[in-house]
C-alpha atoms as a PDB file:
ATOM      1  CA  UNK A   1     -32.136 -58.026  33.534  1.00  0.00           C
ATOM      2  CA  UNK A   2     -33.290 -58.749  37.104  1.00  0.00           C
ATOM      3  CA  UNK A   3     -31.450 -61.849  38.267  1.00  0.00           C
ATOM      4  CA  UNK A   4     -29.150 -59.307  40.271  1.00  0.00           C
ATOM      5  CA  UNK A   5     -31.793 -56.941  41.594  1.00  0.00           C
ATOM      6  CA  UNK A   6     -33.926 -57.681  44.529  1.00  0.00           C
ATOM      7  CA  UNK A   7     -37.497 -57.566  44.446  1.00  0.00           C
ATOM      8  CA  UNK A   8     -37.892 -53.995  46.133  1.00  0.00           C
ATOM      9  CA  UNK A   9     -35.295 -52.710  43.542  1.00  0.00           C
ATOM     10  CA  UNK A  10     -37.481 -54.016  40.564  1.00  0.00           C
ATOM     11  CA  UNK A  11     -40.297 -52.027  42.373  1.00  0.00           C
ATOM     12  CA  UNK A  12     -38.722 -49.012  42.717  1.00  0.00           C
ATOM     13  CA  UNK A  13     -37.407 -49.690  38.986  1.00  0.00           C
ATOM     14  CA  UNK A  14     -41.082 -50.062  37.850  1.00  0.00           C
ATOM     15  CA  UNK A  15     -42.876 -46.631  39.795  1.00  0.00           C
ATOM     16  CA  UNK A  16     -39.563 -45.185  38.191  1.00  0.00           C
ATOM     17  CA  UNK A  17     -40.205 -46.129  35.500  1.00  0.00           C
ATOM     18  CA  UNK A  18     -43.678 -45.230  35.608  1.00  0.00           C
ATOM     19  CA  UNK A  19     -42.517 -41.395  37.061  1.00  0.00           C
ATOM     20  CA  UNK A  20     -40.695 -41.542  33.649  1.00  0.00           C
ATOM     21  CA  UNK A  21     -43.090 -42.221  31.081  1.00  0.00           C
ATOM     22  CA  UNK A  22     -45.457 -39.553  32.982  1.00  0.00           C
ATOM     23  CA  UNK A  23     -43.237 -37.110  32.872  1.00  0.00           C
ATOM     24  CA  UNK A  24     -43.108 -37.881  28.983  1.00  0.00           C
ATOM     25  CA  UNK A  25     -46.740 -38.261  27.868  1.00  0.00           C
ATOM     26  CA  UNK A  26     -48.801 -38.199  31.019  1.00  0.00           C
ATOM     27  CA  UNK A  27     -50.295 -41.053  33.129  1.00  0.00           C
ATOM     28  CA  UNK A  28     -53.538 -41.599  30.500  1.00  0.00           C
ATOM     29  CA  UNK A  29     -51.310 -42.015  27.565  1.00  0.00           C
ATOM     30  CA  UNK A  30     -48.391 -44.636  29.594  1.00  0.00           C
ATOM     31  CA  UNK A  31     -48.749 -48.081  28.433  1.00  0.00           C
ATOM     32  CA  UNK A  32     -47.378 -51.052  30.577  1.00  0.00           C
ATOM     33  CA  UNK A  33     -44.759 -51.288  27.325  1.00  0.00           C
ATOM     34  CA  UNK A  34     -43.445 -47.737  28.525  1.00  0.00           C
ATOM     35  CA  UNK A  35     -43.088 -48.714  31.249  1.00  0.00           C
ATOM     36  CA  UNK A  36     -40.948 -51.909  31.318  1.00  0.00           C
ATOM     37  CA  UNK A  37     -38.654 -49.540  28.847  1.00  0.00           C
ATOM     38  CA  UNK A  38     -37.629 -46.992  30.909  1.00  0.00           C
ATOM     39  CA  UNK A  39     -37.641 -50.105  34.039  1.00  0.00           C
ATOM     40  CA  UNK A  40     -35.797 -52.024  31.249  1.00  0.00           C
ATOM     41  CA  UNK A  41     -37.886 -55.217  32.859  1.00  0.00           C
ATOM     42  CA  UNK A  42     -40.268 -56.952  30.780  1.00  0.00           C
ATOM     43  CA  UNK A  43     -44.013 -57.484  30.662  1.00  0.00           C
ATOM     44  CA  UNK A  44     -43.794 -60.505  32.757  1.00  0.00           C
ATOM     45  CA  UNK A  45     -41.612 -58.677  35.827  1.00  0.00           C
ATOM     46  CA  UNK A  46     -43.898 -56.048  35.619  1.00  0.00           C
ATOM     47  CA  UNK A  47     -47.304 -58.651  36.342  1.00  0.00           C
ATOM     48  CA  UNK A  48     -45.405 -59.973  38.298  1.00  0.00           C
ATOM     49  CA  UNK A  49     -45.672 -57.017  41.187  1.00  0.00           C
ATOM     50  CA  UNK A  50     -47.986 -54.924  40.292  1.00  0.00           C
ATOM     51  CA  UNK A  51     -51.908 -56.092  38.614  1.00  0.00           C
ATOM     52  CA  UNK A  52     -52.065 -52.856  36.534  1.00  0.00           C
ATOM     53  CA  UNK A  53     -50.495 -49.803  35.447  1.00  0.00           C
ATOM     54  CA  UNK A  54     -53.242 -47.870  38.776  1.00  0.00           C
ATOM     55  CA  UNK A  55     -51.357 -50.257  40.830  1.00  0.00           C
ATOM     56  CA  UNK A  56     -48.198 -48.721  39.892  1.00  0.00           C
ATOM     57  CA  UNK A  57     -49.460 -45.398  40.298  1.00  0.00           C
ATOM     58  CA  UNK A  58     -50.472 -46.158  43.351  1.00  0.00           C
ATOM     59  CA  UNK A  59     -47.352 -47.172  44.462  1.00  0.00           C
ATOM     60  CA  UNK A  60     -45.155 -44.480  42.999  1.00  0.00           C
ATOM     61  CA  UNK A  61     -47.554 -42.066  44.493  1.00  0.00           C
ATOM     62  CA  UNK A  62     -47.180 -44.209  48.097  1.00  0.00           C
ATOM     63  CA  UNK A  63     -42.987 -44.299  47.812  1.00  0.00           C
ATOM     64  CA  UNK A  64     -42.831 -40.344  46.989  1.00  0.00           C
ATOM     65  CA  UNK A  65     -45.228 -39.422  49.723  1.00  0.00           C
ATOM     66  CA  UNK A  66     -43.257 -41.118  52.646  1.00  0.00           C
ATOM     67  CA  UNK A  67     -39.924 -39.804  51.220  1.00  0.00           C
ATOM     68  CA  UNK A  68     -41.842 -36.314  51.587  1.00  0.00           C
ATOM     69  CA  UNK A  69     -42.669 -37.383  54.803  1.00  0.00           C
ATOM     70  CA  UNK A  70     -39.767 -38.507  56.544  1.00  0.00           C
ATOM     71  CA  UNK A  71     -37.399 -35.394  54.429  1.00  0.00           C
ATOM     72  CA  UNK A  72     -40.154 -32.653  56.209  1.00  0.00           C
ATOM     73  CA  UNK A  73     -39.673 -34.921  59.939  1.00  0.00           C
ATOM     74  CA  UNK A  74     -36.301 -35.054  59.550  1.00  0.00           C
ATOM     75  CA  UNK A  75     -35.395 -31.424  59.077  1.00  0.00           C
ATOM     76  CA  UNK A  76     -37.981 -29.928  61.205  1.00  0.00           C
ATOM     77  CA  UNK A  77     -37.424 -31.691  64.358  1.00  0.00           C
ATOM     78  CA  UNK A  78     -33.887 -30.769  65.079  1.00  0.00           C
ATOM     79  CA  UNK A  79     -34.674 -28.120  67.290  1.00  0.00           C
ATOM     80  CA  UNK A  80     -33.646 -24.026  67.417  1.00  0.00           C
ATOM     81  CA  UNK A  81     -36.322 -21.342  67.436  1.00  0.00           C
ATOM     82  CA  UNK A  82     -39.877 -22.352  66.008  1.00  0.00           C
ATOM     83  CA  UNK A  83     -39.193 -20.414  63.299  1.00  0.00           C
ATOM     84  CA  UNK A  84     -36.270 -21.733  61.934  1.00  0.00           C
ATOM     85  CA  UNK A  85     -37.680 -25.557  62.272  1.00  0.00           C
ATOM     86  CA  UNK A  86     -40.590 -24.458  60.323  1.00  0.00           C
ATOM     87  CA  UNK A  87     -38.611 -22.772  57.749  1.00  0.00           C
ATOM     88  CA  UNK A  88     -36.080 -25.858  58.003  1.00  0.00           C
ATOM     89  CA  UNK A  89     -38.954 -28.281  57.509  1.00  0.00           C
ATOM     90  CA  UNK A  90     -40.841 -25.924  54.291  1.00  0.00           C
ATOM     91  CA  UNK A  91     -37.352 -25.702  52.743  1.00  0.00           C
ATOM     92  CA  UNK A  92     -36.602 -29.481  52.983  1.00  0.00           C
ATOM     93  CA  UNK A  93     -39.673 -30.063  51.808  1.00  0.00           C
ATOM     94  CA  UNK A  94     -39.652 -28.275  48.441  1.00  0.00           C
ATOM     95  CA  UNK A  95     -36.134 -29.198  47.833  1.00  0.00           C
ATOM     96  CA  UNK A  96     -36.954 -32.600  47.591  1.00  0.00           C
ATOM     97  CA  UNK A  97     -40.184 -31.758  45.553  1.00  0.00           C
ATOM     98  CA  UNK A  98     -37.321 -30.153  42.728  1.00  0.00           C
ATOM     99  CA  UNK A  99     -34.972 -32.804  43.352  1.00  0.00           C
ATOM    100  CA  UNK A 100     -37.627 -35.459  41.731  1.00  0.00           C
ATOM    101  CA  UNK A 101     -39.327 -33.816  38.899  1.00  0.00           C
ATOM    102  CA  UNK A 102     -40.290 -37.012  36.932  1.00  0.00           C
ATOM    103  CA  UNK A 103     -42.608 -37.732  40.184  1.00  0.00           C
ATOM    104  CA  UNK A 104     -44.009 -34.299  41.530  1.00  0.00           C
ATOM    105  CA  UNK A 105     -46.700 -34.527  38.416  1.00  0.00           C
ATOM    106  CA  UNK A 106     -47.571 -37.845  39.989  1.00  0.00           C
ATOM    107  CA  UNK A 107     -47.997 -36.222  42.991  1.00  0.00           C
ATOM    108  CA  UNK A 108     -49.660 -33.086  42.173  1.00  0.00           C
ATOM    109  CA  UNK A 109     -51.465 -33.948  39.412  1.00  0.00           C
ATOM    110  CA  UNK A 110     -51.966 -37.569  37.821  1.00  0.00           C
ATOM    111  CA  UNK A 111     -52.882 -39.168  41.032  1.00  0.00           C
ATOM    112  CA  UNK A 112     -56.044 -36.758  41.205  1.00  0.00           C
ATOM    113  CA  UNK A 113     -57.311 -38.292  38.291  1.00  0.00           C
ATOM    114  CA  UNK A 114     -56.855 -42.066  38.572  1.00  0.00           C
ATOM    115  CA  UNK A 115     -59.856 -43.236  39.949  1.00  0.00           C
ATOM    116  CA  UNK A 116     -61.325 -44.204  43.633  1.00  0.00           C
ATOM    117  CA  UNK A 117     -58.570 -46.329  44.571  1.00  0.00           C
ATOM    118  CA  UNK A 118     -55.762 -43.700  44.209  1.00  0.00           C
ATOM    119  CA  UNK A 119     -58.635 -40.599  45.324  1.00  0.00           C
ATOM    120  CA  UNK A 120     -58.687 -42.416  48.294  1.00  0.00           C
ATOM    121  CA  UNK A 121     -55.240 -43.148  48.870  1.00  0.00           C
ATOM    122  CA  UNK A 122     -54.649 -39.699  48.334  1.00  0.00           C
ATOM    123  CA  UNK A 123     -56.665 -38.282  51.129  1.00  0.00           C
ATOM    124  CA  UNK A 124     -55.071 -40.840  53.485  1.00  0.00           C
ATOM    125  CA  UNK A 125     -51.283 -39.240  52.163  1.00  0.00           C
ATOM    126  CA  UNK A 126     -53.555 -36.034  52.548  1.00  0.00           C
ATOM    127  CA  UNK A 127     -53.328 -36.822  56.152  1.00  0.00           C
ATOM    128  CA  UNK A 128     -50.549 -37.925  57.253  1.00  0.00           C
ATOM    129  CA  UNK A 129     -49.168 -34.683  55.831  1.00  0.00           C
ATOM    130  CA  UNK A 130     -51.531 -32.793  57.874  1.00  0.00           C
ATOM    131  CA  UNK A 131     -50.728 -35.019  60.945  1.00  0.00           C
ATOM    132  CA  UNK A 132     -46.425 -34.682  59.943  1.00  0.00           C
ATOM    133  CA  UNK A 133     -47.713 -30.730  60.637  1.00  0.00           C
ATOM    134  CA  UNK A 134     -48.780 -31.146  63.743  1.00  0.00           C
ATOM    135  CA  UNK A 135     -46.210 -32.992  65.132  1.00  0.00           C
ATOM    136  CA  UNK A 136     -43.704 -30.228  63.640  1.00  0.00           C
ATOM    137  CA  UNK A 137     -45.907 -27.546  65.483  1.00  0.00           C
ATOM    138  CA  UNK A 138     -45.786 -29.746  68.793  1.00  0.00           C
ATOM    139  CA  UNK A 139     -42.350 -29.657  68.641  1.00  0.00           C
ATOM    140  CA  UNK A 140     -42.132 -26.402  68.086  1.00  0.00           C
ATOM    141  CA  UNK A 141     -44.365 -25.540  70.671  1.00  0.00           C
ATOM    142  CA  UNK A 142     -41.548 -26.765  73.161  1.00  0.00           C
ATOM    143  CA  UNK A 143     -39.163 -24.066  72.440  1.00  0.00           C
ATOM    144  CA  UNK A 144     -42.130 -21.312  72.508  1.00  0.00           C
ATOM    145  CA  UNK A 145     -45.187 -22.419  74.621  1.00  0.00           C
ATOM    146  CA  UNK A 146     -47.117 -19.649  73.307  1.00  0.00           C
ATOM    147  CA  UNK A 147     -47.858 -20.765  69.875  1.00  0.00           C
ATOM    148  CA  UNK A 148     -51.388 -22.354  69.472  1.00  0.00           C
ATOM    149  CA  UNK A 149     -51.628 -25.997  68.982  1.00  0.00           C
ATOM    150  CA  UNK A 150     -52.565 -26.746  65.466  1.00  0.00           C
ATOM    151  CA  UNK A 151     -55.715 -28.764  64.792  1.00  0.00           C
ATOM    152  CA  UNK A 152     -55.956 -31.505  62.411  1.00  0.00           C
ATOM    153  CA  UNK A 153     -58.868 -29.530  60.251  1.00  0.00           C
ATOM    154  CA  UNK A 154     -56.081 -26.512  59.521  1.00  0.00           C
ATOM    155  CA  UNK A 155     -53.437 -28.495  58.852  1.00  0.00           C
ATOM    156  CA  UNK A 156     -55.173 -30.072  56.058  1.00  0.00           C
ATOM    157  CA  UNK A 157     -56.291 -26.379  54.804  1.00  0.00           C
ATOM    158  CA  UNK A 158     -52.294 -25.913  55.172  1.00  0.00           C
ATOM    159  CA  UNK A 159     -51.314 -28.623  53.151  1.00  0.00           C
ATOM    160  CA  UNK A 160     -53.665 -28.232  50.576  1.00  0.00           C
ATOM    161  CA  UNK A 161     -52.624 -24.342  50.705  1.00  0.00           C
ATOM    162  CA  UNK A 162     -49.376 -25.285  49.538  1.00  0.00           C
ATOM    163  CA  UNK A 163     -50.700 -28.099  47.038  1.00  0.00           C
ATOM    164  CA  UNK A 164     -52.604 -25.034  45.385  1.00  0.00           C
ATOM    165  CA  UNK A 165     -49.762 -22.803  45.525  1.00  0.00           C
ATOM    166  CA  UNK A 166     -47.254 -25.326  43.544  1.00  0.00           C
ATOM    167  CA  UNK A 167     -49.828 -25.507  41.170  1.00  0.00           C
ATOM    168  CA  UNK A 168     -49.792 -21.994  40.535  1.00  0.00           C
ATOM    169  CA  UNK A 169     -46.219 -21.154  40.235  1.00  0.00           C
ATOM    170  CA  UNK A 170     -45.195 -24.683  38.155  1.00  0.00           C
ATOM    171  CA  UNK A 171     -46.684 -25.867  35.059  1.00  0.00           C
ATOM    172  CA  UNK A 172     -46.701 -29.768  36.006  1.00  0.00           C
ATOM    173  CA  UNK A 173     -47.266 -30.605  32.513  1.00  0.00           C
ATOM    174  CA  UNK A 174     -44.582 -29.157  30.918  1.00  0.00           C
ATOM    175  CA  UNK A 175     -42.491 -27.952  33.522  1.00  0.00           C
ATOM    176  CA  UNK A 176     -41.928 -24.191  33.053  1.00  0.00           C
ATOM    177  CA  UNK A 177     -42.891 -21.389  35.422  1.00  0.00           C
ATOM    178  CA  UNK A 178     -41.189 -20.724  38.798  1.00  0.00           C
ATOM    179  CA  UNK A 179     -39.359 -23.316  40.779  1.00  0.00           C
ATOM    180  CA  UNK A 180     -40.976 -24.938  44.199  1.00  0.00           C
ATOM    181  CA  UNK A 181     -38.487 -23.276  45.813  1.00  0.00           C
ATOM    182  CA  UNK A 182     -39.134 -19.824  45.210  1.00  0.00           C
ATOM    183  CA  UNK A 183     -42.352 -20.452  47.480  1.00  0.00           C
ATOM    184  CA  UNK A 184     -40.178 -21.089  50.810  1.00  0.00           C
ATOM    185  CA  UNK A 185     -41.021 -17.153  51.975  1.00  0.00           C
ATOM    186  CA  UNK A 186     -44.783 -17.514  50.800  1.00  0.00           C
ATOM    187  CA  UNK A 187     -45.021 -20.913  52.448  1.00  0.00           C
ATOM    188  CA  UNK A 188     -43.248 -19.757  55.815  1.00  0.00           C
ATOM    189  CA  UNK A 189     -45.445 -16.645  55.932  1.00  0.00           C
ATOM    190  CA  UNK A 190     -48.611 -18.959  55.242  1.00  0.00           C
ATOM    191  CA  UNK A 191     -47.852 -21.043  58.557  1.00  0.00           C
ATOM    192  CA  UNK A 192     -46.407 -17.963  60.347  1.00  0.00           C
ATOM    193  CA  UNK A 193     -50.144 -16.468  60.165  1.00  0.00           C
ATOM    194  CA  UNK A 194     -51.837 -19.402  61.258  1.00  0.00           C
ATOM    195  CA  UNK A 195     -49.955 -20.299  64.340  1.00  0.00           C
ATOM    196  CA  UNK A 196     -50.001 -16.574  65.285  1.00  0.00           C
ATOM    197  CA  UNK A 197     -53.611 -16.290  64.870  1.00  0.00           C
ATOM    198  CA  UNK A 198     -54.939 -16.124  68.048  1.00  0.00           C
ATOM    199  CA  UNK A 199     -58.427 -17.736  67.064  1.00  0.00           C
ATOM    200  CA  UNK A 200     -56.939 -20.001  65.576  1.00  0.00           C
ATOM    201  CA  UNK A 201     -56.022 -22.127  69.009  1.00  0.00           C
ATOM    202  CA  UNK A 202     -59.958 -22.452  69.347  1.00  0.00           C
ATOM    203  CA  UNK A 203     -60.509 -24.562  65.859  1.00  0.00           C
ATOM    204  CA  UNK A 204     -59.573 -28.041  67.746  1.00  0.00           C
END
């Protein structure tokens, strides 16, 4: 089944895969027979790039992050008012977090619990997030010199904001409650009142 996919698409085939079986019974309960099924790969192909299922996790966890990443970059840095890239950037960002159901429990939830390896992978994603923030309010900063440069320390109270916020409107489990999208106002006004804060240009 893999003679005519490379070896990045039997990757991606195997965190899907993973992001599927998650989605069906949770990351505790996923064997490495799940998931080959939904990758339709076998055992072997799996050992064969990945050591173990937290490997997997890992890299599903890795893949979703920077596709988060570059979606937020992307929309947010195409100029306008600093409004409208901020609200560009939040609503690209939780589009793509309900375009990809199967692996926003990953990222919200499973990877929290999957030891040191993926805790600490996590507060490197953690980050970069927080530093993706800062370059969005840099660049935003252009069009209106007046907003306060963003520190590192509240951009990762900002991103975790918003983790907490998901949490509370979405059932990652099961799915049901409110969609990430109905947070785009609540997430706008969130970074509205710290960049208009005027202490807040002091927490460097």
């Amino acid at each position: 089944m893999t003679s005519t996919r490379t070896a990045e698409e039997v990757r991606e085939a195997l965190t899907g895969g993973l992001a599927a079986a998650i989605a069906d019974k949770g990351y505790a309960a996923t064997t490495i027979a799940d998931v080959v099924m939904h990758a339709r790969v076998s055992k072997r192909t799996f050992y064969e790039h990945f050591t173990d299922k937290e490997a997997c996790l890992m890299a599903l966890y890795e893949q979703g992050c920077v596709y988060l990443l570059a979606v937020v970059k992307s929309a947010a840095t195409g100029g306008g008012t600093w409004k409208s890239m901020i609200n560009d950037g939040v609503t690209a960002y939780l589009n793509a977090l309900e375009s990809m159901p199967a692996v926003t429990r990953t990222l919200l939830v499973e990877i929290q619990a999957a030891g040191p390896k993926a805790y600490r992978l996590r507060q490197q994603m953690q980050r970069r997030f927080a530093d993706t923030l800062v370059e969005v309010v840099d660049a935003a900063r252009a069009a209106d010199p007046a907003i306060p440069k963003l520190s590192q320390l509240l951009a990762i109270a900002l991103v975790g904001g918003v983790h907490e916020m998901m949490l509370q409107v979405s059932d990652p489990y099961t799915g049901a409650g409110a969609s990430f999208t109905s947070l785009a106002t609540a997430v706008d006004e969130l970074v509205y009142a710290i960049l208009t804060n005027p202490w807040s240009a002091g927490m460097e």
